[in-house]
N, C-alpha and C. Protein backbone atom coordinates (compact mmCIF):
# COMPACT_ATOMS: atom_id res chain seq x y z
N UNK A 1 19.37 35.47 -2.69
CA UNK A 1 19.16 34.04 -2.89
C UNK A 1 18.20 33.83 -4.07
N UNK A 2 18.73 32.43 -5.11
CA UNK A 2 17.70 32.95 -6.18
C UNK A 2 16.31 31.52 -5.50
N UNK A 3 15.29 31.97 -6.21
CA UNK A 3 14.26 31.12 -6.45
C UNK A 3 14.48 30.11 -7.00
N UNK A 4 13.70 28.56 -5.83
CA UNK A 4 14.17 27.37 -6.28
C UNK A 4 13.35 27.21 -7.48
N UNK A 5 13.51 26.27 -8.68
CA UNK A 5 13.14 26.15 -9.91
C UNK A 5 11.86 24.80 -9.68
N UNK A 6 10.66 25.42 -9.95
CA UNK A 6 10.25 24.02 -9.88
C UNK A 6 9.72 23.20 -11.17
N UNK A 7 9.80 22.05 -11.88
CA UNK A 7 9.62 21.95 -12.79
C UNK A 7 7.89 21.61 -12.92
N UNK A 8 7.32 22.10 -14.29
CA UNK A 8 5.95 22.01 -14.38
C UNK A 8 5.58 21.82 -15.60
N UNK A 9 4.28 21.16 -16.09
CA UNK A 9 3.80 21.10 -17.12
C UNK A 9 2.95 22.39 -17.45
N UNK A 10 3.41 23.23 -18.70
CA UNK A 10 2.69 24.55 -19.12
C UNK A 10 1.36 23.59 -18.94
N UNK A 11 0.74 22.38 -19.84
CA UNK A 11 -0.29 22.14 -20.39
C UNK A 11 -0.99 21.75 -19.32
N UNK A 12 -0.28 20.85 -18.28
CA UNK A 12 -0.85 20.56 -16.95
C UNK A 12 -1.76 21.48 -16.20
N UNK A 13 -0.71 22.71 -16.34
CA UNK A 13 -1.07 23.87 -15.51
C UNK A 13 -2.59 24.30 -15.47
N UNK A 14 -2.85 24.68 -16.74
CA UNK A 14 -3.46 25.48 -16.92
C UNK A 14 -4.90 24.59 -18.23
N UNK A 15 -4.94 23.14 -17.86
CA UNK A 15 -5.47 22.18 -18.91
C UNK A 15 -7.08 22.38 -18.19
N UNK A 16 -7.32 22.38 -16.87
CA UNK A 16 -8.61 23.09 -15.71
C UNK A 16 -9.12 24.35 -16.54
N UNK A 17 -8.62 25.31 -17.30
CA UNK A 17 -9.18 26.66 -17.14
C UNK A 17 -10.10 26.16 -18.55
N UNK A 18 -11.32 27.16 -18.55
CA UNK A 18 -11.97 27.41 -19.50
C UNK A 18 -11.53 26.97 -21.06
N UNK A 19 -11.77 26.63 -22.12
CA UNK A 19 -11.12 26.90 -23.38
C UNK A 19 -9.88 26.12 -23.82
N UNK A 20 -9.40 25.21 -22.89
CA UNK A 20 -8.36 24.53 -22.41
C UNK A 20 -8.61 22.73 -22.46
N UNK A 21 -9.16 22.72 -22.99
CA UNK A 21 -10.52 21.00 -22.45
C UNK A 21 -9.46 20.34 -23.08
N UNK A 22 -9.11 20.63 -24.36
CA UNK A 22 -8.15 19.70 -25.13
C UNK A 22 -6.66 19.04 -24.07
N UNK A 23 -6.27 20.02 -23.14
CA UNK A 23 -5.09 19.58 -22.86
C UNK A 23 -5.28 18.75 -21.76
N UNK A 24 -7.08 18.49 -21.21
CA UNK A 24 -7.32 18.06 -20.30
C UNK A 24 -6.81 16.09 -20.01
N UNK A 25 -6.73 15.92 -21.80
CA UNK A 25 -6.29 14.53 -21.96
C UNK A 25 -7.41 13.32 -20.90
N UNK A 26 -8.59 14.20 -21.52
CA UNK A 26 -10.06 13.08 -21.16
C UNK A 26 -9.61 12.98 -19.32
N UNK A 27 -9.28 13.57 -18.75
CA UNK A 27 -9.47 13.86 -17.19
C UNK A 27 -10.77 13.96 -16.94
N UNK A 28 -11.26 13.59 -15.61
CA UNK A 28 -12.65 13.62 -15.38
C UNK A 28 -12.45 15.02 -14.44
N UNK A 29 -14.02 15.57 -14.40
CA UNK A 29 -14.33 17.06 -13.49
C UNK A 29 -13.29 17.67 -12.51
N UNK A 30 -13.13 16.50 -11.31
CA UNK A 30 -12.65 16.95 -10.50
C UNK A 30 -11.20 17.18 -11.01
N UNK A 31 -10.30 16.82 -11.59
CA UNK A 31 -8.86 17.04 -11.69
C UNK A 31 -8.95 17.61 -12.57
N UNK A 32 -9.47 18.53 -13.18
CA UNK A 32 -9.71 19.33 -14.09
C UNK A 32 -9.92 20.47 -12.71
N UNK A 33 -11.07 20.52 -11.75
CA UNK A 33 -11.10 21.66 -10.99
C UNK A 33 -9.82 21.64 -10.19
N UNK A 34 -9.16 20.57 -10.01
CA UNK A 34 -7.69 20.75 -8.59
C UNK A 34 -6.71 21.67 -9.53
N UNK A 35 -6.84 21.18 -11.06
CA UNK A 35 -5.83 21.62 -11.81
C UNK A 35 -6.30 23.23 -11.77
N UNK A 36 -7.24 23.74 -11.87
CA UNK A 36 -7.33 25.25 -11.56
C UNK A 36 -6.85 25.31 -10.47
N UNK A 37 -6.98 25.03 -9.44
CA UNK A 37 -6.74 25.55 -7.81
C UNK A 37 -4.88 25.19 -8.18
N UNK A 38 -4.26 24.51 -9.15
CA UNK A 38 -2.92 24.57 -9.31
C UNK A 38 -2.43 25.57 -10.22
N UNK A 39 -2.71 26.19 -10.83
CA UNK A 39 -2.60 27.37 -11.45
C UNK A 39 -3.15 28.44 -11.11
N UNK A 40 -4.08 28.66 -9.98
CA UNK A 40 -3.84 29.71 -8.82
C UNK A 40 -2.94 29.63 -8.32
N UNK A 41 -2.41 28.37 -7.47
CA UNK A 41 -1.66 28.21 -6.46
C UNK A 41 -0.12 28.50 -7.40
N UNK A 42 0.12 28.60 -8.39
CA UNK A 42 1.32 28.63 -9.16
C UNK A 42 1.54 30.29 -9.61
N UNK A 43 0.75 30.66 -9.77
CA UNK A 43 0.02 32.44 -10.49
C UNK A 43 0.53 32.97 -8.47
N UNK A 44 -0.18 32.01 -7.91
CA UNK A 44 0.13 33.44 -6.58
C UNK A 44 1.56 33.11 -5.70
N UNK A 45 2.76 32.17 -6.04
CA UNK A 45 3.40 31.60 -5.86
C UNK A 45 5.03 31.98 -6.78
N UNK A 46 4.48 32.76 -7.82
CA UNK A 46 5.46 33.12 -8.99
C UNK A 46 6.27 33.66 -8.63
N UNK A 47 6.44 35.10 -7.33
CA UNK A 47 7.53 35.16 -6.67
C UNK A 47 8.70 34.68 -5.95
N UNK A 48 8.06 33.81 -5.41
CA UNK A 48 8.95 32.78 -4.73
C UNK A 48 9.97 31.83 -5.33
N UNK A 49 8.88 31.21 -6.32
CA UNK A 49 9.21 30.46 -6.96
C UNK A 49 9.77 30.47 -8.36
N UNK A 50 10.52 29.91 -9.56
CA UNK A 50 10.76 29.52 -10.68
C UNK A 50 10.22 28.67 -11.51
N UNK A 51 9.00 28.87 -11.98
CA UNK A 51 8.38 27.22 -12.58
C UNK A 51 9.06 27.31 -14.15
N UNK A 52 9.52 26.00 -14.32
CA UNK A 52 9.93 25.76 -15.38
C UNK A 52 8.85 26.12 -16.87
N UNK A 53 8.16 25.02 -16.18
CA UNK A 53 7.08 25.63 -17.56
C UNK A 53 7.71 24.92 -19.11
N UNK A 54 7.94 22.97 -19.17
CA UNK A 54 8.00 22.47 -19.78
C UNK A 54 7.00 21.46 -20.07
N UNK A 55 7.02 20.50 -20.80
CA UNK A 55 5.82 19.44 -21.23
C UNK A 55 6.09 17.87 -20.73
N UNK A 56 4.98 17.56 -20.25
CA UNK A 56 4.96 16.26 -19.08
C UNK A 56 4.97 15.29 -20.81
N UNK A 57 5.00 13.72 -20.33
CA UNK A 57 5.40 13.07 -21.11
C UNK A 57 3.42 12.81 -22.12
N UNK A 58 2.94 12.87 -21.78
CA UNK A 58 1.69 12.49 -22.30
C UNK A 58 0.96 14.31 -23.06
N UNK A 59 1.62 15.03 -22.63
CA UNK A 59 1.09 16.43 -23.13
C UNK A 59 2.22 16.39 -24.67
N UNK A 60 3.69 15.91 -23.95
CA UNK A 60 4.67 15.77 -25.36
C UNK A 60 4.01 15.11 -26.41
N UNK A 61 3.62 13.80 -26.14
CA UNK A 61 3.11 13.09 -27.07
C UNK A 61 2.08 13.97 -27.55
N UNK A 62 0.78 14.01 -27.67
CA UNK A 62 -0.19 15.32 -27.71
C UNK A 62 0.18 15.86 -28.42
N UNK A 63 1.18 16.81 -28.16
CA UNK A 63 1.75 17.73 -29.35
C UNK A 63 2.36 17.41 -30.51
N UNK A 64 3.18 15.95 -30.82
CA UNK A 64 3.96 15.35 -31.52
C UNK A 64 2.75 14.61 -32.41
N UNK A 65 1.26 14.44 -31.78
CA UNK A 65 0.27 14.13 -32.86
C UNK A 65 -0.29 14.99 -33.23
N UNK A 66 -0.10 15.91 -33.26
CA UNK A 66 -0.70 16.80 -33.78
C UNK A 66 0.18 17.38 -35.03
N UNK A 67 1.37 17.06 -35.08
CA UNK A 67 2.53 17.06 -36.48
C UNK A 67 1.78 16.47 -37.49
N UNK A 68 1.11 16.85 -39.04
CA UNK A 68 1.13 15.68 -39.53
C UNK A 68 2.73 15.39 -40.25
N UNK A 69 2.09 14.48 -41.11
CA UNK A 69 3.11 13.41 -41.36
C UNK A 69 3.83 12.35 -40.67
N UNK A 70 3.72 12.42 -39.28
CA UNK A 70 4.56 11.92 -38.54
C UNK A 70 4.21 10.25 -38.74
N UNK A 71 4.95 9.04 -38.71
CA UNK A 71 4.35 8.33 -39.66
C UNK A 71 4.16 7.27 -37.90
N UNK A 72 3.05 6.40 -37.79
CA UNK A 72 3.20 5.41 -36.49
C UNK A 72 4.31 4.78 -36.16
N UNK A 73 5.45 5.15 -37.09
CA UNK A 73 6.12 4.33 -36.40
C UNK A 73 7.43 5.11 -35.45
N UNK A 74 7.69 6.25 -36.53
CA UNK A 74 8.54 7.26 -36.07
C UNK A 74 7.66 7.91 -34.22
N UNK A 75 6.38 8.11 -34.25
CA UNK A 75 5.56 8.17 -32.69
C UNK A 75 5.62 6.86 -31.83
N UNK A 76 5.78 5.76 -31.96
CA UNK A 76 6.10 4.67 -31.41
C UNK A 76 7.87 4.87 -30.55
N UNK A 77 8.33 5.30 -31.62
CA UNK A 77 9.32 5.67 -30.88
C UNK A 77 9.68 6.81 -30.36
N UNK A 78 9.20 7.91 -30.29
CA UNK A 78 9.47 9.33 -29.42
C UNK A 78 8.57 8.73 -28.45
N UNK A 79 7.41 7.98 -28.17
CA UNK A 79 6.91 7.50 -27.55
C UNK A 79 7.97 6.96 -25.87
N UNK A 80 8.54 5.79 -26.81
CA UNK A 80 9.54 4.85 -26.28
C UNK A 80 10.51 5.56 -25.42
N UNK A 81 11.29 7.06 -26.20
CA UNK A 81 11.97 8.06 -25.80
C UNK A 81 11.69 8.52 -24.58
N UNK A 82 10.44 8.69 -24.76
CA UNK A 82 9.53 9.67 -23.44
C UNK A 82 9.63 8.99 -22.63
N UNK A 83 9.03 7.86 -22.92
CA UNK A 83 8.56 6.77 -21.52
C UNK A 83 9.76 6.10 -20.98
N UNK A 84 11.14 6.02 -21.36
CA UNK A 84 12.36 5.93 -21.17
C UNK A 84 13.44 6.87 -20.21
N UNK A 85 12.95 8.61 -20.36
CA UNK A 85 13.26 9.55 -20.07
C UNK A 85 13.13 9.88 -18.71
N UNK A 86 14.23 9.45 -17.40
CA UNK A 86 13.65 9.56 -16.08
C UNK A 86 14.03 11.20 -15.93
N UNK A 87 14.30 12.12 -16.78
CA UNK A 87 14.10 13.40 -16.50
C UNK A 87 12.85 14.26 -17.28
N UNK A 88 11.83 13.41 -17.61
CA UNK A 88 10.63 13.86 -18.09
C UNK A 88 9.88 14.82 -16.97
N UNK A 89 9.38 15.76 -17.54
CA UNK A 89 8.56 16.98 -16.47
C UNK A 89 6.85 15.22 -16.14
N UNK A 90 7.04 15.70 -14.54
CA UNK A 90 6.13 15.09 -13.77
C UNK A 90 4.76 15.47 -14.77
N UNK A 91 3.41 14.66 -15.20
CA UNK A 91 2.45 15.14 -15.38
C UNK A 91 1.49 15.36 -14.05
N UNK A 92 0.90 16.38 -14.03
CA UNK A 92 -0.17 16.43 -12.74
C UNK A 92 -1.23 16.04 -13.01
N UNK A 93 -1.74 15.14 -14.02
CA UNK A 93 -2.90 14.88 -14.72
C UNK A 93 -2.75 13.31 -13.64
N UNK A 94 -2.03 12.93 -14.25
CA UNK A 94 -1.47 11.41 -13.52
C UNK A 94 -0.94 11.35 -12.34
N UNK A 95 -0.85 12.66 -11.91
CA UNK A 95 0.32 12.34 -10.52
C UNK A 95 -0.50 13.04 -9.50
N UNK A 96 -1.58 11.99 -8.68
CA UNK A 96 -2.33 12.61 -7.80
C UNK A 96 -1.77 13.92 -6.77
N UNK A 97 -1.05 12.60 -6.14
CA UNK A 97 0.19 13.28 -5.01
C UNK A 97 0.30 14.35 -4.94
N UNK A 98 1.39 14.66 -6.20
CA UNK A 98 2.15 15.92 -6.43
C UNK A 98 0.85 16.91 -6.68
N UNK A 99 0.13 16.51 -7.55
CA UNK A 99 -0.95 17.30 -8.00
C UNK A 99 -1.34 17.96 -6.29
N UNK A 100 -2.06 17.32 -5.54
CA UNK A 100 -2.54 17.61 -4.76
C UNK A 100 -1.30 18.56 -3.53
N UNK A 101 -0.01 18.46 -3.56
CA UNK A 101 0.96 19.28 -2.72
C UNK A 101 0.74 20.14 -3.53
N UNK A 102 0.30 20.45 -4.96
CA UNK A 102 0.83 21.78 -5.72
C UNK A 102 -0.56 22.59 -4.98
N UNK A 103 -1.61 21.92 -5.30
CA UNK A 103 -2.82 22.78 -4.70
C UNK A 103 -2.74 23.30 -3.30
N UNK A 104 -2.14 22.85 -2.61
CA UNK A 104 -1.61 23.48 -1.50
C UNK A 104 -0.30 24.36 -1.03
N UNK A 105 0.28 24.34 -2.16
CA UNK A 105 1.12 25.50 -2.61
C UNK A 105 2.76 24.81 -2.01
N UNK A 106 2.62 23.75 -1.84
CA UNK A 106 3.77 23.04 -1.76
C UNK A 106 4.70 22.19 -2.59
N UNK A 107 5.62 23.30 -3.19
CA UNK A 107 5.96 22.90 -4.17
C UNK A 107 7.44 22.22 -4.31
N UNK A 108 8.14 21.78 -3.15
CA UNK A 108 9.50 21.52 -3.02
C UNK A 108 9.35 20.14 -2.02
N UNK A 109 9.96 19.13 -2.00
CA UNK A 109 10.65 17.87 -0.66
C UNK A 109 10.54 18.69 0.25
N UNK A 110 10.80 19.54 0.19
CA UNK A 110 11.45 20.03 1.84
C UNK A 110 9.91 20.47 2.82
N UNK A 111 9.25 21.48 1.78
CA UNK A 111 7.91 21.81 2.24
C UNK A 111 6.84 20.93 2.43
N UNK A 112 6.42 19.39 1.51
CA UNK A 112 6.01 18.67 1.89
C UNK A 112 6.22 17.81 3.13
N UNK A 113 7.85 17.15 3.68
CA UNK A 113 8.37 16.85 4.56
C UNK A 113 7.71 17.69 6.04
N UNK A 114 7.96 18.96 5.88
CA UNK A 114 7.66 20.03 6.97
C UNK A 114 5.95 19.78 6.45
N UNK A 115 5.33 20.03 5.87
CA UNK A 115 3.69 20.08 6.22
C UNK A 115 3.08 18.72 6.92
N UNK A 116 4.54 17.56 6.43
CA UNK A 116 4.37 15.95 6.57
C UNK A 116 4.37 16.07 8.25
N UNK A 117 5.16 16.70 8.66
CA UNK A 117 5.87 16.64 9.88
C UNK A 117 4.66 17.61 11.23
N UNK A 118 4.34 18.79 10.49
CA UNK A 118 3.40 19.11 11.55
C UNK A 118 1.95 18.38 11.38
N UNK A 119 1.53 17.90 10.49
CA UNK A 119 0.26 17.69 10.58
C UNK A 119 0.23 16.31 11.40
N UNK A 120 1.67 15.36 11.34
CA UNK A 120 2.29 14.42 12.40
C UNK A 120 2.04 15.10 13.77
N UNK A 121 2.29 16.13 14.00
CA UNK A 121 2.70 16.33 15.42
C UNK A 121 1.29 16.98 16.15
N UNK A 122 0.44 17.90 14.99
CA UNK A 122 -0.62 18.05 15.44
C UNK A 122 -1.63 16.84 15.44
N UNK A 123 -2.12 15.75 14.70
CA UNK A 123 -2.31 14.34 14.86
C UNK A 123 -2.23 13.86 16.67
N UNK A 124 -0.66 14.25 16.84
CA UNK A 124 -0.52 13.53 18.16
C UNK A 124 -1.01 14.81 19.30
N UNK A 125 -0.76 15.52 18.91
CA UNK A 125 -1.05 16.44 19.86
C UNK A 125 -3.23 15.75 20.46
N UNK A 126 -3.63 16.00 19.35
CA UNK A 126 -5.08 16.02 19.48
C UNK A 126 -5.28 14.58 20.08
N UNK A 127 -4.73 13.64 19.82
CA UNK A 127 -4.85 12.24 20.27
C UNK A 127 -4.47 12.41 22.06
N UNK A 128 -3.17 13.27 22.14
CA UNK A 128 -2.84 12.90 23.85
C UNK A 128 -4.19 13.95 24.52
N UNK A 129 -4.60 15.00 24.00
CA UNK A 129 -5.90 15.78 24.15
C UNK A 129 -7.15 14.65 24.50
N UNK A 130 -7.32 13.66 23.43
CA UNK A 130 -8.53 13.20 23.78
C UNK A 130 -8.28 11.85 24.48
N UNK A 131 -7.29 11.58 24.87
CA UNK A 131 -6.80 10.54 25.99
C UNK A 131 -6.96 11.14 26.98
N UNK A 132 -6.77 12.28 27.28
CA UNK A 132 -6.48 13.31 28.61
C UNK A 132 -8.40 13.10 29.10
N UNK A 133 -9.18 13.72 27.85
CA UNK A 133 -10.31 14.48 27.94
C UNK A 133 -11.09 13.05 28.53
N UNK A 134 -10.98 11.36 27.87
CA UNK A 134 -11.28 10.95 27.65
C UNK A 134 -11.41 9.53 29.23
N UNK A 135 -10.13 10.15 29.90
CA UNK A 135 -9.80 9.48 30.97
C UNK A 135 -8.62 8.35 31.01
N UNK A 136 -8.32 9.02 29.85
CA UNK A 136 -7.19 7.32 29.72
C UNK A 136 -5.47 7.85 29.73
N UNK A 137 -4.75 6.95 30.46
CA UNK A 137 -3.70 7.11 30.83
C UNK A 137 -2.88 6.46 30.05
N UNK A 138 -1.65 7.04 29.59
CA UNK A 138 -1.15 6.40 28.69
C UNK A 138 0.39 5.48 28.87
């Protein structure tokens, strides 16, 4: 069976590590540290998984200023392109959520759903526990 593919930002990835500040795209501390704990969680995960390892829409841009010549108006529109593009790689800079399933090494619908689903059932579990403990009948 092959490894499901997950798509990722190279720059996202790895924008947390040392030497890297530039790709951080003015992120404050903390998502700069989750973004390390996501490139652990991606580094110890590489078997399983397939990460694409393409560029989120705000890392694209980034790179496209850094062309010179490129004139404001011709970036106005790769701009437009990007922000148009509903198959653009997710950024984890911007995308708490996801950001935060990757740090937990959940990297697919299916695995979030299932982590969605027990932490549901353990929730209830502990609730009929402290109804029990608590004297109350339900």
């Amino acid at each position: 069976m092959e490894n499901p593919i997950i798509r990722i930002c190279a720059s996202c990835q790895v924008a947390g590590e040392p030497g890297k500040e530039k790709l951080a795209l003015n992120a404050d501390q903390t998502v700069k540290d989750e973004l390390k704990v996501v490139n652990q969680q991606v580094k110890s995960h590489s078997k399983q998984f397939t990460f694409s390892h393409g560029l989120c829409g705000p890392h694209l841009l980034q790179s496209y200023s850094e062309i010179s010549g490129i004139t404001p108006e011709r970036m106005a529109s790769i701009k437009t392109k990007i922000e148009n593009n509903p198959d653009t790689i997710p950024c984890l800079i911007t995308n708490k959520e996801l950001r935060h399933g990757y740090m937990k090494g959940l990297f697919t619908p299916e695995m979030i759903k299932q982590a969605a689903h027990s932490t549901q059932q353990s929730n209830q579990q502990l609730t009929e526990r402290f109804k029990k403990l608590a004297g109350i009948k339900s």
